[in-house]
C-alpha atoms as a PDB file:
ATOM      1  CA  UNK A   1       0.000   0.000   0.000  1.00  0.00           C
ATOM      2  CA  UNK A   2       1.645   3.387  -0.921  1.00  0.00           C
ATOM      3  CA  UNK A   3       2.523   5.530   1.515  1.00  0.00           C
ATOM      4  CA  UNK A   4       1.722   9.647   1.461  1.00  0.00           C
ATOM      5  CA  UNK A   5       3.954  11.813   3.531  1.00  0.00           C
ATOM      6  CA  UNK A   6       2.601  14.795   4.935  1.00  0.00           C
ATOM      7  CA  UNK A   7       4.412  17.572   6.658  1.00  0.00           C
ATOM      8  CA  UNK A   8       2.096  20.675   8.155  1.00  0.00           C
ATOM      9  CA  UNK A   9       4.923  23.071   8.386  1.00  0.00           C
ATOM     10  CA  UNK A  10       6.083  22.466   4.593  1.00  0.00           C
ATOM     11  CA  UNK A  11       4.500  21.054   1.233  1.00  0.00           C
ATOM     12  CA  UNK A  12       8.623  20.307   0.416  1.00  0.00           C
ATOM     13  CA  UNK A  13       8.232  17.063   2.616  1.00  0.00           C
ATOM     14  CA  UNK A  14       6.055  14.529   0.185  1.00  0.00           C
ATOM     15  CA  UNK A  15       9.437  15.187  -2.106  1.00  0.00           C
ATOM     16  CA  UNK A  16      11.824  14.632   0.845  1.00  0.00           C
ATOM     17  CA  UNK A  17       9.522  11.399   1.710  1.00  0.00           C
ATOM     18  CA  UNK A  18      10.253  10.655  -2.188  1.00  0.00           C
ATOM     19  CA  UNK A  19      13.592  11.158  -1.970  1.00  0.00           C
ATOM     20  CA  UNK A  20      14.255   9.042   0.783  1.00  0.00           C
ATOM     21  CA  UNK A  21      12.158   6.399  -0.621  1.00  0.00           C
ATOM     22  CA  UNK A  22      13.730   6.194  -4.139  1.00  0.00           C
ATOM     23  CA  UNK A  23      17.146   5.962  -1.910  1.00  0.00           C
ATOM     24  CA  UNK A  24      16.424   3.111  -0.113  1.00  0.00           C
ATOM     25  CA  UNK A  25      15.681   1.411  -3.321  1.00  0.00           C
ATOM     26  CA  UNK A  26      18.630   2.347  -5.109  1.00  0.00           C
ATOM     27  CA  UNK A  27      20.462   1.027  -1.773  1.00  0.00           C
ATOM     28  CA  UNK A  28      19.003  -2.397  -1.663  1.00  0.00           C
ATOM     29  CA  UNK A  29      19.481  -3.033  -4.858  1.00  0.00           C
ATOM     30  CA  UNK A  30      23.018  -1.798  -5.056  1.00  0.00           C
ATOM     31  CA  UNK A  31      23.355  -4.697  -1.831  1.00  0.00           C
ATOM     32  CA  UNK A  32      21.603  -7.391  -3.812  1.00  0.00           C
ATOM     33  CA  UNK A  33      23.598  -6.904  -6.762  1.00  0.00           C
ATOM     34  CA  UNK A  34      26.799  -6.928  -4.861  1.00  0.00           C
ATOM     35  CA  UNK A  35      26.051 -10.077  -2.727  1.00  0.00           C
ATOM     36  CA  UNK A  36      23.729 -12.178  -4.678  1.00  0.00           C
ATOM     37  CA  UNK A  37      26.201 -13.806  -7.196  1.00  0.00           C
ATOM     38  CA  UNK A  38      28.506 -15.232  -4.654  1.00  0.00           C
ATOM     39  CA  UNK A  39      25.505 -15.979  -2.040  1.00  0.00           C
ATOM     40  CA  UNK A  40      23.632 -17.846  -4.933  1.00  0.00           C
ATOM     41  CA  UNK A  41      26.564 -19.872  -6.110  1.00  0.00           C
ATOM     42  CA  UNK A  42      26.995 -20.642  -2.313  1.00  0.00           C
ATOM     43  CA  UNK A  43      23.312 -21.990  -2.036  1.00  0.00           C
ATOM     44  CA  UNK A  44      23.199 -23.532  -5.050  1.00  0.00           C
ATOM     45  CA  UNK A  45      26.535 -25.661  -4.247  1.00  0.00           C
ATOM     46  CA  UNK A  46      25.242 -26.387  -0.532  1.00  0.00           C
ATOM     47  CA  UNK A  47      21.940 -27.721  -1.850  1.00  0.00           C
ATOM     48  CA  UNK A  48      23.478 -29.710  -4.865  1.00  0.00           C
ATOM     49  CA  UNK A  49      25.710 -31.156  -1.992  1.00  0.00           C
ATOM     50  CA  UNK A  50      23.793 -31.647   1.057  1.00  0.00           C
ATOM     51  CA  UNK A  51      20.205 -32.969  -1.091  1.00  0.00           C
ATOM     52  CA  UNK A  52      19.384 -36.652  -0.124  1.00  0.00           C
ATOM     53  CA  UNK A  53      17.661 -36.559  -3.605  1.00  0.00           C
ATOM     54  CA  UNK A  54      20.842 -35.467  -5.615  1.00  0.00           C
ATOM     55  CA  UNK A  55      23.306 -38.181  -3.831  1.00  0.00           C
ATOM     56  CA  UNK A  56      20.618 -41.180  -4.703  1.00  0.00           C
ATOM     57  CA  UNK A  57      20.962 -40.268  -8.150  1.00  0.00           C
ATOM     58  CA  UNK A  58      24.337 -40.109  -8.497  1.00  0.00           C
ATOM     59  CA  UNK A  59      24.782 -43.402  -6.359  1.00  0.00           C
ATOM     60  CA  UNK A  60      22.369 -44.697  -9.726  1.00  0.00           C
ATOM     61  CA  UNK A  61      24.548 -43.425 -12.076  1.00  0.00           C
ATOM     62  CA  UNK A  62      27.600 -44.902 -10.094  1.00  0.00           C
ATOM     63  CA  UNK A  63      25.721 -48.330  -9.939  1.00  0.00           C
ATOM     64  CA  UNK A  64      24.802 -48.500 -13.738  1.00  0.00           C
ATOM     65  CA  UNK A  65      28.072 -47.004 -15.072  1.00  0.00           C
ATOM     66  CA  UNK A  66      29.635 -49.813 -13.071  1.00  0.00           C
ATOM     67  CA  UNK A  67      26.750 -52.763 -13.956  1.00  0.00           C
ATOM     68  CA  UNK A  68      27.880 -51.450 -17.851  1.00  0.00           C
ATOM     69  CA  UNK A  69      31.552 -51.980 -17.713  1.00  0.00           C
ATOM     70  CA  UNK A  70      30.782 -55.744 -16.064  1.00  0.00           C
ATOM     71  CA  UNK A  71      28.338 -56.603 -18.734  1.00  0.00           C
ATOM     72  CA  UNK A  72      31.060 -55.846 -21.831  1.00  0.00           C
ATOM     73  CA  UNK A  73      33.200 -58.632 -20.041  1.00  0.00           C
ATOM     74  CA  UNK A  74      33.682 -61.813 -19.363  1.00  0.00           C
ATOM     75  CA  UNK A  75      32.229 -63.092 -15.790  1.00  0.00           C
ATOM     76  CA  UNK A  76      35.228 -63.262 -13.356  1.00  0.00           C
ATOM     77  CA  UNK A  77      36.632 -66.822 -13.276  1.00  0.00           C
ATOM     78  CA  UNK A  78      35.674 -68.828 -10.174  1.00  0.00           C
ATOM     79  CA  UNK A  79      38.280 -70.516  -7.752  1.00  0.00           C
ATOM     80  CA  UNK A  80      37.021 -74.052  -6.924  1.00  0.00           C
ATOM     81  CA  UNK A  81      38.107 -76.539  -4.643  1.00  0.00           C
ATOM     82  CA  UNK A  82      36.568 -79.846  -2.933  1.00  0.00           C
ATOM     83  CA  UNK A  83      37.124 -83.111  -1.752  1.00  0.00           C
ATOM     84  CA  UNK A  84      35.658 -86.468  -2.853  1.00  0.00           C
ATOM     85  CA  UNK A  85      34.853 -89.809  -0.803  1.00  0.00           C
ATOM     86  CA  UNK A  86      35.986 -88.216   2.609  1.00  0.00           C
ATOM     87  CA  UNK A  87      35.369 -90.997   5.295  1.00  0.00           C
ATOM     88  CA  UNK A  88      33.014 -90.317   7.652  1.00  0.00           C
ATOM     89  CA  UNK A  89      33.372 -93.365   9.932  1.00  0.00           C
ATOM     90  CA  UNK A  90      35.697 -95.104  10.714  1.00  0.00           C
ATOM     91  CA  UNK A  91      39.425 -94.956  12.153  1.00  0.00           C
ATOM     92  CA  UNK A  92      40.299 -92.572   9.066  1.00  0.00           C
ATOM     93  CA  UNK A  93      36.753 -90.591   9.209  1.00  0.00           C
ATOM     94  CA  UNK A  94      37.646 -86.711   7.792  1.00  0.00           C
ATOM     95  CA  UNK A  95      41.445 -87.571   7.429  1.00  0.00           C
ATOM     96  CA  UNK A  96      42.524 -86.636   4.034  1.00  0.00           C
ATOM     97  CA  UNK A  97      45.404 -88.759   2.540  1.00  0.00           C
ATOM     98  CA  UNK A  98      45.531 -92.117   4.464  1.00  0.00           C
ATOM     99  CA  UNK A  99      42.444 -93.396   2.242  1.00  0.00           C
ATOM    100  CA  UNK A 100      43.431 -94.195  -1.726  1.00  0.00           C
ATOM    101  CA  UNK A 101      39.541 -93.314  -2.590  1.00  0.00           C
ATOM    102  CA  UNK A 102      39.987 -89.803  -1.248  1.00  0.00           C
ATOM    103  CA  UNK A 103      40.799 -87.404  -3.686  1.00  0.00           C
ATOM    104  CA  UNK A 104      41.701 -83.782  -3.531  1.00  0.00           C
ATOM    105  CA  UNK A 105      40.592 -81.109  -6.089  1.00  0.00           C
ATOM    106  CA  UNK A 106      41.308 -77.643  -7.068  1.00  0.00           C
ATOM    107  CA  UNK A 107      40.910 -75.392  -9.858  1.00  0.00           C
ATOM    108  CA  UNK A 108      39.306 -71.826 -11.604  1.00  0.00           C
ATOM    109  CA  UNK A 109      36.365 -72.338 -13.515  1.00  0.00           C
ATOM    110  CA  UNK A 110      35.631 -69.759 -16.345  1.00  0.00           C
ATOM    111  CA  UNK A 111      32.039 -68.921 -17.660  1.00  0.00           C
ATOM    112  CA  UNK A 112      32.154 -68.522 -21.435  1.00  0.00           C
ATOM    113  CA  UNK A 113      29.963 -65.879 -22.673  1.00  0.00           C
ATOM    114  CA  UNK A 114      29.716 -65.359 -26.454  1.00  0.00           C
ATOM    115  CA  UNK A 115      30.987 -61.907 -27.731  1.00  0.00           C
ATOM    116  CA  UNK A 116      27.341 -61.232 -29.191  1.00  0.00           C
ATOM    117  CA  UNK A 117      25.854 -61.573 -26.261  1.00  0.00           C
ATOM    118  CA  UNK A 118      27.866 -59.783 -24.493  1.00  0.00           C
ATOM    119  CA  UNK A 119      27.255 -56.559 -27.198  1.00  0.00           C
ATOM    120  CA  UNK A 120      24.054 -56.754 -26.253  1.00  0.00           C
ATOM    121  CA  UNK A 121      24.118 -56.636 -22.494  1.00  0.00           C
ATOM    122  CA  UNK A 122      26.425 -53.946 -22.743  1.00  0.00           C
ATOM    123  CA  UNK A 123      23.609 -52.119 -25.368  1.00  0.00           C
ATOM    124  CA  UNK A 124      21.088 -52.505 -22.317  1.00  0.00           C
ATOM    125  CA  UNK A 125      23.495 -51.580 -19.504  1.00  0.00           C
ATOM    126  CA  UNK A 126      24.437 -48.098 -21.186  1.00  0.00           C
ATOM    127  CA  UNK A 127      21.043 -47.516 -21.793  1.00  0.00           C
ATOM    128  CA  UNK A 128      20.013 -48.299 -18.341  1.00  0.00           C
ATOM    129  CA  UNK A 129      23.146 -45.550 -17.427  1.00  0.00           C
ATOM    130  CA  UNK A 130      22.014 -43.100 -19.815  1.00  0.00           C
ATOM    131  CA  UNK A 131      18.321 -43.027 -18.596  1.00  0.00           C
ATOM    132  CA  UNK A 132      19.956 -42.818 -15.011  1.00  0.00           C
ATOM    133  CA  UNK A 133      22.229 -39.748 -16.212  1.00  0.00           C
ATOM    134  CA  UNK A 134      19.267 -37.868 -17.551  1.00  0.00           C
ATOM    135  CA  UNK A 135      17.292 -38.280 -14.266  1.00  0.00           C
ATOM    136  CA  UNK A 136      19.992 -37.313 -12.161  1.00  0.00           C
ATOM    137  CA  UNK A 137      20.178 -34.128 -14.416  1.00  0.00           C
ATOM    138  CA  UNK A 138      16.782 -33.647 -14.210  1.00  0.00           C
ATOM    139  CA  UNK A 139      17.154 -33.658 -10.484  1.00  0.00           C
ATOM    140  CA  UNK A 140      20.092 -31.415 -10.674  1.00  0.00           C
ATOM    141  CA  UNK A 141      17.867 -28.579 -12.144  1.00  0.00           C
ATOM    142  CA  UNK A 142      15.080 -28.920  -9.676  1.00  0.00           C
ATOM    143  CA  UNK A 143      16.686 -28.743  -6.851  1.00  0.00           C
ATOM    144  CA  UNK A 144      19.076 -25.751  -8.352  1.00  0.00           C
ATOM    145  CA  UNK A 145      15.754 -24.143  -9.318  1.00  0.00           C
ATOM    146  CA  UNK A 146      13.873 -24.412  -5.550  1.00  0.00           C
ATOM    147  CA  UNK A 147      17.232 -23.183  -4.414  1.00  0.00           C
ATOM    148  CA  UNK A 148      17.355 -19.634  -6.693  1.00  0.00           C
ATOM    149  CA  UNK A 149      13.873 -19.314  -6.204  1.00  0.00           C
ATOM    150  CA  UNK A 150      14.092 -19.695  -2.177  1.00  0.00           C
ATOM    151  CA  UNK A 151      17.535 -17.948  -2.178  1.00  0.00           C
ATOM    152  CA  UNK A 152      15.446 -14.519  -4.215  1.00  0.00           C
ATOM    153  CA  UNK A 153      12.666 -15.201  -1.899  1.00  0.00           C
ATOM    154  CA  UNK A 154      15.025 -14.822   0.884  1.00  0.00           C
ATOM    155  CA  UNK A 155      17.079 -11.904  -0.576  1.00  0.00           C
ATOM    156  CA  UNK A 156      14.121  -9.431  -1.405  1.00  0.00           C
ATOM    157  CA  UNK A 157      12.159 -10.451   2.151  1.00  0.00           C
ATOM    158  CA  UNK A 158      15.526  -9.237   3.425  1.00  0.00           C
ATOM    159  CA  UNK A 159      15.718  -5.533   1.244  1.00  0.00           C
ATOM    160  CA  UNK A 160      12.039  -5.520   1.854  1.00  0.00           C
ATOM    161  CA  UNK A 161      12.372  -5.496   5.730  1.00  0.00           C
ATOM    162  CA  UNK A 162      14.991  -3.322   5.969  1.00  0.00           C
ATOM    163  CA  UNK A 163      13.561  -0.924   3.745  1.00  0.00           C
ATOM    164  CA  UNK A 164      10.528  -1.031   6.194  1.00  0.00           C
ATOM    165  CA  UNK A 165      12.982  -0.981   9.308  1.00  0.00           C
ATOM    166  CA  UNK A 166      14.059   3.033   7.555  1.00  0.00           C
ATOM    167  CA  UNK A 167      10.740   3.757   7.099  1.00  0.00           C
ATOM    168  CA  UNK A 168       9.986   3.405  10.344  1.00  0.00           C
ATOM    169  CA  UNK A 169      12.524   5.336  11.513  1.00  0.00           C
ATOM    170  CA  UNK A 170      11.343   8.345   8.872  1.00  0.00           C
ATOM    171  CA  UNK A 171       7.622   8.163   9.907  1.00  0.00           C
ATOM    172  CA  UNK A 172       8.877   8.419  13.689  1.00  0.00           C
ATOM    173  CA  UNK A 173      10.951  11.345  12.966  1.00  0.00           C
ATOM    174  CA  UNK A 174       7.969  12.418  10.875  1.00  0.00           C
ATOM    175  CA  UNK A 175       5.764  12.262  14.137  1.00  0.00           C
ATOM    176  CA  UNK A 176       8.218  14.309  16.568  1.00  0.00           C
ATOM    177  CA  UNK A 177       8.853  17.056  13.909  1.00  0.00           C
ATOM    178  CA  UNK A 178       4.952  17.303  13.880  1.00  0.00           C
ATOM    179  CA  UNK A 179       4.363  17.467  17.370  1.00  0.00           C
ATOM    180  CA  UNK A 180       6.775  19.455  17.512  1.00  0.00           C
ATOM    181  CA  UNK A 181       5.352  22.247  14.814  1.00  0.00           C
ATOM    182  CA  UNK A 182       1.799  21.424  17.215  1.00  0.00           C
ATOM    183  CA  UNK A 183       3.350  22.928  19.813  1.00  0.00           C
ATOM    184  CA  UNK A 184       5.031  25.460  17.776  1.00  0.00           C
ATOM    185  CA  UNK A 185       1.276  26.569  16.386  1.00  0.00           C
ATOM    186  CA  UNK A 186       2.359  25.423  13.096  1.00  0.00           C
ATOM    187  CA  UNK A 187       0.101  21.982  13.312  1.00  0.00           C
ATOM    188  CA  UNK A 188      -3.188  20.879  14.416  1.00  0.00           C
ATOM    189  CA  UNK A 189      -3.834  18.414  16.828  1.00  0.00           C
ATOM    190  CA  UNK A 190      -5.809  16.145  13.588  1.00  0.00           C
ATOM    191  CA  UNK A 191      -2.221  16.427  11.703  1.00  0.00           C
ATOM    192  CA  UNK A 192      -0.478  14.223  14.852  1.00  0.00           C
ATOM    193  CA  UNK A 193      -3.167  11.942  14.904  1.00  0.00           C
ATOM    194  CA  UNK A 194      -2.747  11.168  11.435  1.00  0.00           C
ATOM    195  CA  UNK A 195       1.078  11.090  11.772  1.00  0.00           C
ATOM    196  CA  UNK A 196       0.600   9.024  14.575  1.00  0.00           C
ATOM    197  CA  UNK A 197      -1.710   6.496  12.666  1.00  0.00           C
ATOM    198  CA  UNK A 198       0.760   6.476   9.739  1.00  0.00           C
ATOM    199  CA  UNK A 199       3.544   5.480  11.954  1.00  0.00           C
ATOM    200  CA  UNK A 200       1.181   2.505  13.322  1.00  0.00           C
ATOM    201  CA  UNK A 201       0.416   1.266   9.995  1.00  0.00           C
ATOM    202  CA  UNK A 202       4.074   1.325   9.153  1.00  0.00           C
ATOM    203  CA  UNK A 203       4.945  -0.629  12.336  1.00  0.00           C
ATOM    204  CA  UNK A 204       2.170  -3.231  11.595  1.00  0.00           C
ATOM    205  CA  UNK A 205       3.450  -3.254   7.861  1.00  0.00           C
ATOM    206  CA  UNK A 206       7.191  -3.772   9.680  1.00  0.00           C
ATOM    207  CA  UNK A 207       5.677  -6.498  11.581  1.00  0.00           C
ATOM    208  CA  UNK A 208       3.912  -8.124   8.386  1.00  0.00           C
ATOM    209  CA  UNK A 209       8.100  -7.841   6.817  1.00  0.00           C
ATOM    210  CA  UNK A 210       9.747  -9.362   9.167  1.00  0.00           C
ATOM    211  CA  UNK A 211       7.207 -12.910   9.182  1.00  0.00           C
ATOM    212  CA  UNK A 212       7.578 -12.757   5.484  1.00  0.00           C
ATOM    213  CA  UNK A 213      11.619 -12.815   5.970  1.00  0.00           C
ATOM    214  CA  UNK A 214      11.342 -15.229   8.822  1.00  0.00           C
ATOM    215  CA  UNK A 215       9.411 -17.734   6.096  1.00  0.00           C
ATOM    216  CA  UNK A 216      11.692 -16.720   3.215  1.00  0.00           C
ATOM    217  CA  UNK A 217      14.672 -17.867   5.703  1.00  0.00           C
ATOM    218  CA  UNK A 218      12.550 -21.213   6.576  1.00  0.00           C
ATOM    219  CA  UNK A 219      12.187 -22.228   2.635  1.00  0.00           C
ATOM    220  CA  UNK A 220      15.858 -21.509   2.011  1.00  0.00           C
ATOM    221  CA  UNK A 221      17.232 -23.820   4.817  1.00  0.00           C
ATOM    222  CA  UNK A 222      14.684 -26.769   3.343  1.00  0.00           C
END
């Protein structure tokens, strides 16, 4: 709601109010333009690191990338070993080498895969990786957009209630200089009411500011 600024003793102080007003703009945005891009980056980087969401999908992408390079290859060969016709009774039970039926066995076993099919598990498996790529980049942008847009949300609450915080201050100022021109016979006693309601509406609008910044400041740090 725009604010009016009214002065008994002089019609110069609407342009004053102006002034000041314009300032403060020109101020906060000077600030935001000197803080946001390192602030932003900041966010941005915190969120892309600290998101349960974001470090699932790269596990995924870890997990397929590997699953592809396994199914290009050969299975791992297998290390057996075993023994046949161990006694289990007897005066040699579970000895090894006193009985001539008990044999000993060891050796790697290698699964034969044919190169074809092999192709074509590794077709699937980088398929499965690129599908898990493109959803971890698709989660990459969400999250980096809820972060700008919270971080800006957070930013202009921020301007916004300081900006109310000075005009505060002005309307107060704005109040004694009136009482003080009431009791200088330069004001009526209906100008320092109104002063005095336009300095409560600016308070309550203060108020409104700083739950807006205290929200703004809640969605950031989700």
């Amino acid at each position: 709601m725009p604010f009016i600024f009214r002065t008994p003793s002089t019609r110069r102080a609407p342009r004053r109010a102006r002034s000041l007003f314009a300032a403060l703009i020109f101020a906060s945005g000077a600030a935001h333009a000197q803080q946001a891009s390192y602030t932003l980056d900041a966010a941005l980087q915190a969120a892309t690191d600290r998101s349960s969401a974001m470090g699932a999908a790269q596990a995924s992408v870890r997990a397929s990338s590997d699953a592809a390079v396994r199914a290009g290859q050969l299975p791992d060969p297998m290390l057996k070993a075993g023994i046949d016709n161990l006694p289990v009774n007897g005066s040699q039970r579970f000895t090894i080498g006193q009985d001539f039926m008990t044999m000993r066995r060891i050796g790697i076993e290698q699964e034969w895969v044919s190169g074809d099919k092999r192709r074509l598990l590794s077709a699937r498996a980088n398929d499965v990786v690129d599908r898990e790529r493109a959803g971890y980049l698709l989660q990459l942008v969400n999250t980096r957009q809820q972060t700008a847009t919270a971080w800006l949300n957070a930013v202009y609450a921020k301007q916004a209630l300081a900006l109310q915080q000075e005009l505060v201050r002005h309307m107060d100022h704005e109040l004694d200089a009136t009482k003080a021109s009431y009791r200088g016979a330069k004001a009526s006693a209906a100008d320092v009411v109104q002063a005095q309601a336009m300095l409560a509406q600016t308070q309550d609008q203060l108020l409104k500011a700083q739950q807006t910044f205290q929200t703004a400041l809640i969605g950031l740090s989700r």
